[in-house]
Protein backbone atom coordinates (compact mmCIF):
# COMPACT_ATOMS: atom_id res chain seq x y z
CA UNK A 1 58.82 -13.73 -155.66
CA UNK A 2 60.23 -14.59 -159.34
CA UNK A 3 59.16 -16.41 -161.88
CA UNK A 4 58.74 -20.23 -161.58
CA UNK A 5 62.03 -22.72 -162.18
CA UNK A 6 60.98 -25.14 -164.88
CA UNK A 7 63.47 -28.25 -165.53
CA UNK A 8 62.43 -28.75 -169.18
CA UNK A 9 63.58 -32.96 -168.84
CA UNK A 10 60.58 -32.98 -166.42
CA UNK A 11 57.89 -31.04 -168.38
CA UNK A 12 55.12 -33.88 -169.35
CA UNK A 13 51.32 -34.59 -169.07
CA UNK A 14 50.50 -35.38 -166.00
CA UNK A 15 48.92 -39.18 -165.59
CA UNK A 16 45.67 -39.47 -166.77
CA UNK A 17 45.04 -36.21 -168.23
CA UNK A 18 42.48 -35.27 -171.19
CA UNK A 19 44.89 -32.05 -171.87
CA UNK A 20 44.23 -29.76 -175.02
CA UNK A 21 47.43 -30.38 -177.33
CA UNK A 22 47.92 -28.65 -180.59
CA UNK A 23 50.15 -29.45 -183.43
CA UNK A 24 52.47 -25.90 -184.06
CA UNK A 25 55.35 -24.72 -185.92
CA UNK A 26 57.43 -21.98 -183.53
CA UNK A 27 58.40 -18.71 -184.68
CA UNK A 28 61.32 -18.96 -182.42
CA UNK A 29 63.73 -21.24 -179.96
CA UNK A 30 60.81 -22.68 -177.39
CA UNK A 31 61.80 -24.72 -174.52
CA UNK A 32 59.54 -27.24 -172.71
CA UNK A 33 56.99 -25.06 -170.24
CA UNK A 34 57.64 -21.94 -171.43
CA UNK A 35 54.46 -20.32 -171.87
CA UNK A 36 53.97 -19.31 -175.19
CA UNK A 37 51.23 -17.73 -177.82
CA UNK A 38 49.85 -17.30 -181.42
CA UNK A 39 51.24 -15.12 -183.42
CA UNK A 40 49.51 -12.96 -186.04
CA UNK A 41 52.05 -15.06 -188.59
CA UNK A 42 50.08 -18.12 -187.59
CA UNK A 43 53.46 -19.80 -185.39
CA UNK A 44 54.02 -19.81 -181.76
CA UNK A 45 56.16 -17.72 -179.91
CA UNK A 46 56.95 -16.79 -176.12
CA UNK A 47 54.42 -14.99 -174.75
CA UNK A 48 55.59 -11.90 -172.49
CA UNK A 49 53.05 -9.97 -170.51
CA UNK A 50 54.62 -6.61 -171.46
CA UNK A 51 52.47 -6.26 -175.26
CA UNK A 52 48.99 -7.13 -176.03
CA UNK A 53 49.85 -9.69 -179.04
CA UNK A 54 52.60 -11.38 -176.86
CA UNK A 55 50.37 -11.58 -173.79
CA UNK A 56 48.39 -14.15 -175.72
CA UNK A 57 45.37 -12.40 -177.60
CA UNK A 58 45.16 -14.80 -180.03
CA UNK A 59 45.92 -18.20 -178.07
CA UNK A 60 47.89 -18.80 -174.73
CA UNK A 61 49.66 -22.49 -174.00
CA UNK A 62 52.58 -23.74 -172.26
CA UNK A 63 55.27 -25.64 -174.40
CA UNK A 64 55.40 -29.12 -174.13
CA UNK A 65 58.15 -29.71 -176.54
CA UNK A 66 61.21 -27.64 -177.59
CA UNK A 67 62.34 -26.67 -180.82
CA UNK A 68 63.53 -23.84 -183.25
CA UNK A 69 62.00 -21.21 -185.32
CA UNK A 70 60.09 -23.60 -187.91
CA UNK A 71 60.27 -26.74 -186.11
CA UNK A 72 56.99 -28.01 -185.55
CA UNK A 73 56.03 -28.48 -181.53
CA UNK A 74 52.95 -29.30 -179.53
CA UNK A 75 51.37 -26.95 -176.97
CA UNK A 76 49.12 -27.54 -174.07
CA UNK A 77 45.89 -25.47 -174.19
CA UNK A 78 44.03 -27.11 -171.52
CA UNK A 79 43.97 -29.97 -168.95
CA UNK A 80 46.38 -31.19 -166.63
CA UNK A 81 50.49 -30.87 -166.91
CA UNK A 82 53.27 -31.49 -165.01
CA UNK A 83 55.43 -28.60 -165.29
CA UNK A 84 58.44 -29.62 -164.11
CA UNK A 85 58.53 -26.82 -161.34
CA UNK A 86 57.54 -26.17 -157.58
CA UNK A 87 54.48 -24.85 -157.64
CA UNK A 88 52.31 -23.68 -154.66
CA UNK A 89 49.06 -25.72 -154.87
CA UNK A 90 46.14 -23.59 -155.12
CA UNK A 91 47.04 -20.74 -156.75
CA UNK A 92 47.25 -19.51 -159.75
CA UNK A 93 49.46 -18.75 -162.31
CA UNK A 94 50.38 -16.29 -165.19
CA UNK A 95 52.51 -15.37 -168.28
CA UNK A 96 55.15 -13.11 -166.74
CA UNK A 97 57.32 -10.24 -168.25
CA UNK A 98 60.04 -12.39 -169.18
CA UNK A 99 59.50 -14.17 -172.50
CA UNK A 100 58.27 -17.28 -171.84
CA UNK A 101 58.39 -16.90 -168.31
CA UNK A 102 55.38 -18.43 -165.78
CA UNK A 103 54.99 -15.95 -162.53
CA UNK A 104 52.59 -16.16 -160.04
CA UNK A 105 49.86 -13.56 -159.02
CA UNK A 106 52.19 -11.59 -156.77
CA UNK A 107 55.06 -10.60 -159.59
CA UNK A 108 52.11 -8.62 -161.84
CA UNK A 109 52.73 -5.16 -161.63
CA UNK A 110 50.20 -2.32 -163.58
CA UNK A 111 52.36 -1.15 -166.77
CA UNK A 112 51.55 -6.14 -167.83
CA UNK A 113 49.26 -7.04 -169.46
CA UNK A 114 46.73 -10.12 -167.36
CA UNK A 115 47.34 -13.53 -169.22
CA UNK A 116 45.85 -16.40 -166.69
CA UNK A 117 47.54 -19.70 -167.27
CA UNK A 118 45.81 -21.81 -164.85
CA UNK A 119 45.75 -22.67 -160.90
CA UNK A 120 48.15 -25.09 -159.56
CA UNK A 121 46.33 -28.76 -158.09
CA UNK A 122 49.68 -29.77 -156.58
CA UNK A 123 53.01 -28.97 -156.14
CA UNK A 124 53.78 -30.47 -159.65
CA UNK A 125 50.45 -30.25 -161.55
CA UNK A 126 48.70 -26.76 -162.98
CA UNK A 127 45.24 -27.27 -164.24
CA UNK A 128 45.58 -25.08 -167.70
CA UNK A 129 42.56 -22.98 -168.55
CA UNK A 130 44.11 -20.00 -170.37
CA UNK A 131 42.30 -16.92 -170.76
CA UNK A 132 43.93 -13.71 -172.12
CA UNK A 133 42.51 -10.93 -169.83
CA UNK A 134 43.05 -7.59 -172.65
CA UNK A 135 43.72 -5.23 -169.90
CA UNK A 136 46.36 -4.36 -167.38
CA UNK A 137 47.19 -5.52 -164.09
CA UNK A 138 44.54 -3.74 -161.91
C-alpha cells in the first residue's frame, strides 16, 4: 500500500462535527490534509514519521487549510473530517514517512516513529484522536 491520495478542494469538516480546530501560523508550505505538527518554534509544520519532533511530540493535526511559511492556518486536532481521500472504513490511520503524508497501518516499517491519526468511520470521514506514540514501529 502507499500513502493515502488527498484532493485538497475536498478537505472539509465533515457535517455536524464538534472537531478540535486551532488557530496556527505554518513554518512551511501546508496543503489541506496533510498531517502536520508543532514545532519547538511554536508554528506548524509537516509531520514525517522518520524523527521524534516531526512525528508529532508536541501536537499532531491534519491541515485543514493551506498556506505558506508564516501564513496563519487552522488545524484539526480532534473530531470528525472529511479528508478528501478513499479511505478504508475501520481502520486506522497514521503520519507516514513522507512529510505530510497519511499511511495506513500496513506502510509502518521499524526504523518510524508511531504517530496515530485516527480510525476511518467511512470511506470519506476519519475520526481524529491523535496520539504521538514516542517509540518505533514494533
Amino acid at each position: 500500500m502507499a500513502d493515502i491520495t488527498v484532493t485538497a478542494g475536498n478537505v472539509a469538516l465533515a457535517a455536524g462535527t464538534t472537531a478540535t480546530r486551532k488557530n496556527v501560523t505554518w513554518g512551511e508550505t501546508v496543503t489541506q490534509g496533510q498531517s502536520v505538527y508543532l514545532k519547538s518554534d511554536g508554528k506548524w509544520w509537516k509531520a514525517d514519521a522518520n524523527a521524534t519532533e516531526s512525528a508529532g511530540s508536541a501536537g499532531l493535526g491534519v491541515a485543514l487549510t493551506k498556506g505558506s511559511a508564516d501564513d496563519p492556518g487552522i488545524v484539526v486536532t480532534g473530531g470528525s473530517m472529511n479528508l478528501g481521500a478513499t479511505l478504508t472504513a475501520g481502520a486506522p490511520y497514521f503520519v507516514s514517512s513522507t512529510a505530510g503524508g497519511i499511511c495506513p497501518a500496513a506502510d509502518l516499517s521499524t526504523t518510524e516513529y508511531t504517530s496515530y491519526l485516527g480510525s476511518a468511520t467511512s470511506t470519506s470521514v476519519i475520526n481524529l484522536g491523535p496520539h504521538y506514540s514516542g517509540g518505533l514501529t514494533p
